[in-house]
Protein backbone atom coordinates (compact mmCIF):
# COMPACT_ATOMS: atom_id res chain seq x y z
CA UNK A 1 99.78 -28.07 117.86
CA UNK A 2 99.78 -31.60 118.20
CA UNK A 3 96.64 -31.99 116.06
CA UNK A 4 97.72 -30.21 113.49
CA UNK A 5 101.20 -31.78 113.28
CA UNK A 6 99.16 -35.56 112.72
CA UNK A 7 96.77 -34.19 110.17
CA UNK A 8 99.82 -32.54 107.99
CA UNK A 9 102.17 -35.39 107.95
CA UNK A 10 103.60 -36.03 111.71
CA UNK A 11 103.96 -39.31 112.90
CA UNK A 12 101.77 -40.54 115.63
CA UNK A 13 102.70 -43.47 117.92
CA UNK A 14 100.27 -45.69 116.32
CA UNK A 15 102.47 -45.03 113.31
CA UNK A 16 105.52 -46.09 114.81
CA UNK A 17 104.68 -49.41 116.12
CA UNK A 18 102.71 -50.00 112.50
CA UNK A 19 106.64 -49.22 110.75
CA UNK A 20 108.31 -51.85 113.42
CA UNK A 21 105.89 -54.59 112.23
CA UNK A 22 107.34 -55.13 109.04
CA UNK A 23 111.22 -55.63 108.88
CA UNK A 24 112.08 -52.61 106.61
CA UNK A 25 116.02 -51.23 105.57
CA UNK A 26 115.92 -47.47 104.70
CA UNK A 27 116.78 -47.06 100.96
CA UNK A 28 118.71 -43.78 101.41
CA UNK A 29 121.57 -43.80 98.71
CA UNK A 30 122.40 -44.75 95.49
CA UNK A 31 125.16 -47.11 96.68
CA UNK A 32 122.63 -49.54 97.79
CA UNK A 33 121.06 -49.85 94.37
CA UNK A 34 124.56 -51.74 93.59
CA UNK A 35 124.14 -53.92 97.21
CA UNK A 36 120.64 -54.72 96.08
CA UNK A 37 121.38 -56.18 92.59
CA UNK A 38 124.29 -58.01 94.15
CA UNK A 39 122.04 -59.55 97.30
CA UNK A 40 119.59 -60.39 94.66
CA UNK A 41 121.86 -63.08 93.47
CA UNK A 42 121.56 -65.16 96.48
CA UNK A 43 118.02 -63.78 98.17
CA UNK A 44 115.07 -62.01 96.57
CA UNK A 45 115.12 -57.78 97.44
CA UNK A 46 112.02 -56.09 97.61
CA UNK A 47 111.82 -52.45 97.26
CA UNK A 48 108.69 -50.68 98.08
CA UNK A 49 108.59 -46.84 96.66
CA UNK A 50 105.90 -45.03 98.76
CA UNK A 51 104.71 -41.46 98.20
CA UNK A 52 104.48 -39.66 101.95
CA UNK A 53 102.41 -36.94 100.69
CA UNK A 54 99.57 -39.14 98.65
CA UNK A 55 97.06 -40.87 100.59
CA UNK A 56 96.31 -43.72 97.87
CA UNK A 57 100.35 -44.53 98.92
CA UNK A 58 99.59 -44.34 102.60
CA UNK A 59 96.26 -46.78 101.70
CA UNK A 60 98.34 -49.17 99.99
CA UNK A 61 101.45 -49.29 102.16
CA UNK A 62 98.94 -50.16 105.04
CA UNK A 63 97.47 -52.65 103.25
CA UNK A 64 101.00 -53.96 102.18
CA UNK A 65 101.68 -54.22 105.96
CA UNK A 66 98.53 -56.28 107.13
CA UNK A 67 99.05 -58.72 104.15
CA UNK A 68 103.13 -59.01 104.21
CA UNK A 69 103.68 -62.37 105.85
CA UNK A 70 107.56 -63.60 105.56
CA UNK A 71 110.38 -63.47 107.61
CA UNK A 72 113.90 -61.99 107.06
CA UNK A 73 114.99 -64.94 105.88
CA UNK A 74 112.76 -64.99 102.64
CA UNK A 75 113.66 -61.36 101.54
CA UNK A 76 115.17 -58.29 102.30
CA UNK A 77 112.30 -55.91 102.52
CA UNK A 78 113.24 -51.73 101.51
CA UNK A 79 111.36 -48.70 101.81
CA UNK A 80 112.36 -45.57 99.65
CA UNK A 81 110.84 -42.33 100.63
CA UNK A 82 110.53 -41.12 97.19
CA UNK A 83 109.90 -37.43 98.00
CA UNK A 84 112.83 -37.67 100.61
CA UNK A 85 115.19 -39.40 98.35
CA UNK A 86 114.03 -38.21 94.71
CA UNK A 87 117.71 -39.06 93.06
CA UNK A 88 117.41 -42.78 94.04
CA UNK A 89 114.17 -43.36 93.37
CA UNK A 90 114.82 -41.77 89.93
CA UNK A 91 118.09 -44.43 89.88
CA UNK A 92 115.75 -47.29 90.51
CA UNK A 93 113.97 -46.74 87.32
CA UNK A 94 116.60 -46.78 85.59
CA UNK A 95 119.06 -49.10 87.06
CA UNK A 96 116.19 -51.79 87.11
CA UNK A 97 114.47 -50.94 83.88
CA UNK A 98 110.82 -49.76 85.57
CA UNK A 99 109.09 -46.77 84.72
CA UNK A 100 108.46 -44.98 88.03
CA UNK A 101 104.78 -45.09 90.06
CA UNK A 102 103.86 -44.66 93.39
CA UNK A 103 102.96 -46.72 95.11
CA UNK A 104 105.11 -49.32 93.53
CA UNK A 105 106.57 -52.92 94.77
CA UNK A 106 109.57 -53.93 92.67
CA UNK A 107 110.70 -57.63 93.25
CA UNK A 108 114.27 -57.76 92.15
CA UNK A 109 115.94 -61.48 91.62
CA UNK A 110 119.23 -62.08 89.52
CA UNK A 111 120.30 -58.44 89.23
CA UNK A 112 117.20 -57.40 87.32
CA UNK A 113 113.06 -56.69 88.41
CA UNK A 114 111.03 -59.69 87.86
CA UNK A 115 108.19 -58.37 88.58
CA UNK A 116 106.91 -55.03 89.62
CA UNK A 117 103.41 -53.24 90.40
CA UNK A 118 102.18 -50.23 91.46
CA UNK A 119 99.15 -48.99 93.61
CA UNK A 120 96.02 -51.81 94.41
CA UNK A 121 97.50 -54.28 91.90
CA UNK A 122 100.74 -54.49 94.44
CA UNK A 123 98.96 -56.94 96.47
CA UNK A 124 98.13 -58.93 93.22
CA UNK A 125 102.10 -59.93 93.67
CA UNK A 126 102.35 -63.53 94.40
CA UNK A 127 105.67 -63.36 96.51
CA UNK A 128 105.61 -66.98 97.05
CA UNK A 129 106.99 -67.78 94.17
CA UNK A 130 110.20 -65.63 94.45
CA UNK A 131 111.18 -66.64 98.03
């Protein structure tokens, strides 16, 4: 059973630490959307929108991980389950002006997305110069 619950989808161990390495907040509601654009006005957000059933998403979000190299202080970092939490990653299109993708990395600044990318091109983000 346990084999087949890690090929479909289930979380292994390795997965767990590889989630604690990066200092992620759960984008679960549509209430945050509003917390987000009002953070942004004194410390970039980033909000990464990750696919769990496409492996290109799982690909990139690992990559994402090995190459993310800031501390809490520079941003507050968000994942958003898309499949999990359709209705606000629908809202984050529109609230932010971004036509959905997955994988996508939306850097939000000022109340509005001031840059944005989607699968390999994510790490083509220089987040340096938003800190």
């Amino acid at each position: 059973m346990g084999l087949f619950k890690n090929m479909f989808g289930g979380s292994s161990p390795k997965e767990s630490k590889e989630s604690e390495k990066l200092p992620w907040i759960a984008l679960q509601s549509l209430e945050q959307l509003n917390e987000i654009e009002e953070k942004s006005k004194t410390k970039t957000q980033l909000i990464f929108k990750h696919s769990t059933t496409c492996g290109i998403s799982r690909m990139v979000i690992n990559m994402f991980k090995d190459n993310y190299d800031f501390s809490e202080e520079d941003f507050d970092l968000y994942y958003l389950d898309l499949h999990a939490y359709r209705d606000v990653s629908n809202e984050t299109g529109f609230k932010f002006q971004v036509l959905h993708q997955s994988p996508q990395l939306l850097v939000i600044k000022n109340g509005v997305a001031v840059a944005h990318s989607s699968h390999g091109a994510i790490s083509e983000i220089d987040l340096n110069i938003y800190k």
